[in-house]
N, C-alpha and C. Protein backbone atom coordinates (compact mmCIF):
# COMPACT_ATOMS: atom_id res chain seq x y z
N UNK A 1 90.24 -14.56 166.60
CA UNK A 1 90.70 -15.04 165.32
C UNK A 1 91.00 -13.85 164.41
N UNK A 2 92.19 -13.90 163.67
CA UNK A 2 91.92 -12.80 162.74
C UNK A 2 91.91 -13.53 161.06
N UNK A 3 91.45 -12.44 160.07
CA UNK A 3 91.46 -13.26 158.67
C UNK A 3 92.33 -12.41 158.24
N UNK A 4 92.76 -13.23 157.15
CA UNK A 4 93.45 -12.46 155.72
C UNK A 4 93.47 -13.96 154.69
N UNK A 5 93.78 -13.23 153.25
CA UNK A 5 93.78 -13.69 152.26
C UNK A 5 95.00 -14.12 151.44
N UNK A 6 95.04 -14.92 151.07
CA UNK A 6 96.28 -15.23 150.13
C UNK A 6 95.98 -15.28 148.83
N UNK A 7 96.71 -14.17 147.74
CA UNK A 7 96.82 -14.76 146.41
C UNK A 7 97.42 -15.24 145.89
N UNK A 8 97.43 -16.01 145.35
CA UNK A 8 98.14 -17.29 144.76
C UNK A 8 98.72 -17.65 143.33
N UNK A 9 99.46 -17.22 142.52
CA UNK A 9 99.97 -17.62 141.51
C UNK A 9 100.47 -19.15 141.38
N UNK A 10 100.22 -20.06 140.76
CA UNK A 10 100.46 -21.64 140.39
C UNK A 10 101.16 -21.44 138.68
N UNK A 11 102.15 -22.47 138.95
CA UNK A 11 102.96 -23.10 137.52
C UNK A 11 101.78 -23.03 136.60
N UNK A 12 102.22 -23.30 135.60
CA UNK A 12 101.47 -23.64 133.84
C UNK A 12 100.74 -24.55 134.19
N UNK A 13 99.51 -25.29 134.45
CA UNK A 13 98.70 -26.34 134.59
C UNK A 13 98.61 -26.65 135.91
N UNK A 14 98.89 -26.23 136.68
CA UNK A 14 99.08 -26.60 138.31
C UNK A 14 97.89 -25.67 139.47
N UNK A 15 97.06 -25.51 138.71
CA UNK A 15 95.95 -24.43 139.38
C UNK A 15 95.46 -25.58 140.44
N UNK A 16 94.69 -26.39 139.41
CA UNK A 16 93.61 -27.37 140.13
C UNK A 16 94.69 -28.69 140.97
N UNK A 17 95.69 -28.70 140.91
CA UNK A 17 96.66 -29.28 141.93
C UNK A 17 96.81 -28.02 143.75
N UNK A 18 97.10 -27.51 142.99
CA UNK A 18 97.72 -26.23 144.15
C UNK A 18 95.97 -26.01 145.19
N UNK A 19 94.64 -25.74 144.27
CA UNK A 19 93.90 -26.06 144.82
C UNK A 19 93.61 -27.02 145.76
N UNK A 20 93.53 -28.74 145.02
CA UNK A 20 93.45 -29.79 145.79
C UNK A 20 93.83 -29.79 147.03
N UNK A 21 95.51 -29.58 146.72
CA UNK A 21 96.17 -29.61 147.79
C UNK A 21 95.93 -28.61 149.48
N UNK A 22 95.45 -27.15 148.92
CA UNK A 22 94.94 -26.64 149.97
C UNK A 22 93.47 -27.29 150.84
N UNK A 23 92.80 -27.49 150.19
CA UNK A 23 91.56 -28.69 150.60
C UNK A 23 92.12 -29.43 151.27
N UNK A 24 92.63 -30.02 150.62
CA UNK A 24 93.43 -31.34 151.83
C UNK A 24 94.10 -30.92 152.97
N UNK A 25 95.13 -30.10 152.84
CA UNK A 25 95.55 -29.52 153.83
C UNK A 25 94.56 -28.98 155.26
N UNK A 26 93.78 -29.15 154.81
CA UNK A 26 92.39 -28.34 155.75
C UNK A 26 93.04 -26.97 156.36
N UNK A 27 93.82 -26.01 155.81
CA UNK A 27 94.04 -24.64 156.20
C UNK A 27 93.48 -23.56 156.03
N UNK A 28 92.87 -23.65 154.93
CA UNK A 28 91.94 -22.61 154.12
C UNK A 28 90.55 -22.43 154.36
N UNK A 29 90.13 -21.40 154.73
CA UNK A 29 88.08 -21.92 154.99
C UNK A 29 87.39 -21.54 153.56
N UNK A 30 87.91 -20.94 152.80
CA UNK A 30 87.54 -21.38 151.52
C UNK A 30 88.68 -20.82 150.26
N UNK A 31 88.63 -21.95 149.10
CA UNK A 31 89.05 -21.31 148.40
C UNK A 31 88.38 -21.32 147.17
N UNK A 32 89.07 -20.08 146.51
CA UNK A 32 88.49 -19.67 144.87
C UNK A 32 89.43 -19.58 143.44
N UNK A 33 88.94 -20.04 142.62
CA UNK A 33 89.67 -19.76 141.72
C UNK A 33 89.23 -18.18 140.95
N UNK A 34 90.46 -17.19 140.39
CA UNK A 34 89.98 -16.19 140.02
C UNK A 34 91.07 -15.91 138.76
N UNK A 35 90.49 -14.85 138.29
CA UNK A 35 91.14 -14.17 137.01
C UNK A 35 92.31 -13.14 137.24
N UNK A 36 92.80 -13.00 136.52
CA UNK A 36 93.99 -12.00 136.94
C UNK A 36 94.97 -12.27 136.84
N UNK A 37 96.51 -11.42 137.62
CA UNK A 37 97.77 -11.89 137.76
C UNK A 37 97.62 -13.13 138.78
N UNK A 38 96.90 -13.57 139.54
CA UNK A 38 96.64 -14.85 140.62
C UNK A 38 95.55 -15.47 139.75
N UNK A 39 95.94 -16.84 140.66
CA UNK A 39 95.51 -18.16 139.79
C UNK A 39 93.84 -17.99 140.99
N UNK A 40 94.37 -18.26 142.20
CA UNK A 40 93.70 -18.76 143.10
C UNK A 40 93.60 -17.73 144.16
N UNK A 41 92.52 -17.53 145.31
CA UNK A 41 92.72 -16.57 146.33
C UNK A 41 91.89 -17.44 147.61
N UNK A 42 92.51 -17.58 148.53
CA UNK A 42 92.18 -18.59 149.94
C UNK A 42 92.02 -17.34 150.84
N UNK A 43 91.31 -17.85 151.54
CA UNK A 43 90.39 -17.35 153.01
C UNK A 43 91.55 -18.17 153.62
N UNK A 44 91.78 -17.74 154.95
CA UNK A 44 92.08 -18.00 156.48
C UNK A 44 91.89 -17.48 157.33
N UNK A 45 91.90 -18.35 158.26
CA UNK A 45 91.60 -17.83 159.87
C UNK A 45 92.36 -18.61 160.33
N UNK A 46 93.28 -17.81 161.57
CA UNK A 46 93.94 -18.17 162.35
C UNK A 46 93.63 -17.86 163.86
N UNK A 47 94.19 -18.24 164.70
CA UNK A 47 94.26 -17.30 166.10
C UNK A 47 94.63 -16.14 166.08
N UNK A 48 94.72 -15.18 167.12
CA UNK A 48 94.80 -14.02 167.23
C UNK A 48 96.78 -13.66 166.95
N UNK A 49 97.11 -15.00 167.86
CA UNK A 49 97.94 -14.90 168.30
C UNK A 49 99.07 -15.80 166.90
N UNK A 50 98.71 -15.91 166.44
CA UNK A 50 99.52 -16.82 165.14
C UNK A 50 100.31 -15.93 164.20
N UNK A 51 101.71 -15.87 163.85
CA UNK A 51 102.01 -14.69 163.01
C UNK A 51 101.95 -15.17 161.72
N UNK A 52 101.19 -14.29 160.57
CA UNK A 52 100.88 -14.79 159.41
C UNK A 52 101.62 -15.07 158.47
N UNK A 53 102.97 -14.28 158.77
CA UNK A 53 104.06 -14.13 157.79
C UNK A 53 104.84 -15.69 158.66
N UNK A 54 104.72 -16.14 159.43
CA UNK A 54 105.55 -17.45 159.45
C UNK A 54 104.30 -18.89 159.11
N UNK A 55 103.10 -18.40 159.05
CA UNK A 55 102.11 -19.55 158.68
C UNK A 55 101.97 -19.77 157.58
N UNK A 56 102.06 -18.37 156.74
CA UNK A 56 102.14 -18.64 155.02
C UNK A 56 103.24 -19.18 154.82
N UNK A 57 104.50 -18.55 155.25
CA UNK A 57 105.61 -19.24 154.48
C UNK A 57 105.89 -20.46 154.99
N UNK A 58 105.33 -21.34 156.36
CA UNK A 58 105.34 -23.13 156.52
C UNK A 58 104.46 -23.47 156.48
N UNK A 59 103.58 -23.56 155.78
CA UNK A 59 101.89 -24.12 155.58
C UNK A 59 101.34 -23.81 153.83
N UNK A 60 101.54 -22.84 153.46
CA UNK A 60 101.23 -22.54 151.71
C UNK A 60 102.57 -22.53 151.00
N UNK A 61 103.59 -21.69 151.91
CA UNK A 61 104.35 -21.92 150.31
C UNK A 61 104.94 -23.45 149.62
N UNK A 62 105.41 -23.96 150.82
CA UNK A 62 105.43 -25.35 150.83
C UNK A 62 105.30 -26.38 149.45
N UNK A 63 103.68 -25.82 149.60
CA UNK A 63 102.91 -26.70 148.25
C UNK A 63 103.33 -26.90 147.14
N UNK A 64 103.26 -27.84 146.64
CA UNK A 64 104.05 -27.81 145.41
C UNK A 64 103.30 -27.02 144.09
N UNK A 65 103.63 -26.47 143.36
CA UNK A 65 102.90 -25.62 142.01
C UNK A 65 102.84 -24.62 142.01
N UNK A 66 103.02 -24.08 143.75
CA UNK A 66 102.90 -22.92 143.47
C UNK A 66 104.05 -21.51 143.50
N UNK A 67 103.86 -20.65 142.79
CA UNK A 67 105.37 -19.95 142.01
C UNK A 67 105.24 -18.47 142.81
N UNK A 68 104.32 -17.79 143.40
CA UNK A 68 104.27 -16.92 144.03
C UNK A 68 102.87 -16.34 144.85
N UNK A 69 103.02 -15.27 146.01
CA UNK A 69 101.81 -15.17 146.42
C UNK A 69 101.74 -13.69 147.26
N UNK A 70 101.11 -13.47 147.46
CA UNK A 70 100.35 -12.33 147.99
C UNK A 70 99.49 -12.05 149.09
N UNK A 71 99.80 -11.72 149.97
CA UNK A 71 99.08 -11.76 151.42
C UNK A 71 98.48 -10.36 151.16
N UNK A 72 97.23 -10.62 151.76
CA UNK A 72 96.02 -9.02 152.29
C UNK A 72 95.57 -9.48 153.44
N UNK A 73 95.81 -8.94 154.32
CA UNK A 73 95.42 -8.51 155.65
C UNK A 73 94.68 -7.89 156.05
N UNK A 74 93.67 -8.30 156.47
CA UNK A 74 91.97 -7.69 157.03
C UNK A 74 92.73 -7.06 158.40
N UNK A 75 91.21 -5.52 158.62
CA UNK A 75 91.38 -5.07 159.46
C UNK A 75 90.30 -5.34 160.49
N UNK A 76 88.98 -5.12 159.46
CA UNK A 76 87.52 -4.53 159.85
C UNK A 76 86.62 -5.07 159.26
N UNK A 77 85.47 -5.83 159.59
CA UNK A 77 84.45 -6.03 158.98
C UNK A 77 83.30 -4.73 158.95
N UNK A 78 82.94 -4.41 157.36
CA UNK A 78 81.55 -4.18 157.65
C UNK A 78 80.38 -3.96 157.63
């Protein structure tokens, strides 16, 4: 499995939507709301073998509310 993170910028009032919606989606193993230029920042795990740049853009961007985002890519736990 590998992880990385998504940050998440959401519309004017659309935080706790864009949230919901990842919950539901069951894609995320957790998410957070945070401070900053991002609204929100999600955990994933995928397979090894899954490319991240085609899972974010058909699985998160999708969602409705949300206006831009930010991938970080883990290397190493430790």
């Amino acid at each position: 499995m590998q992880c990385f993170f998504v940050q998440i910028k959401c519309a004017l009032g659309r935080t706790y939507a864009v949230a919901s919606a990842l919950a539901e989606a069951e894609i995320a193993s957790e998410i957070y709301s945070i401070a900053g230029d991002y609204d929100i920042l999600a955990k994933f795990y995928v397979p090894t073998e899954t490319d991240i740049g085609h899972f974010v853009g058909d699985r998160v961007h999708p969602i409705p509310g949300i206006v831009d985002t930010r991938t970080v890519i883990t290397f190493k736990a430790f």
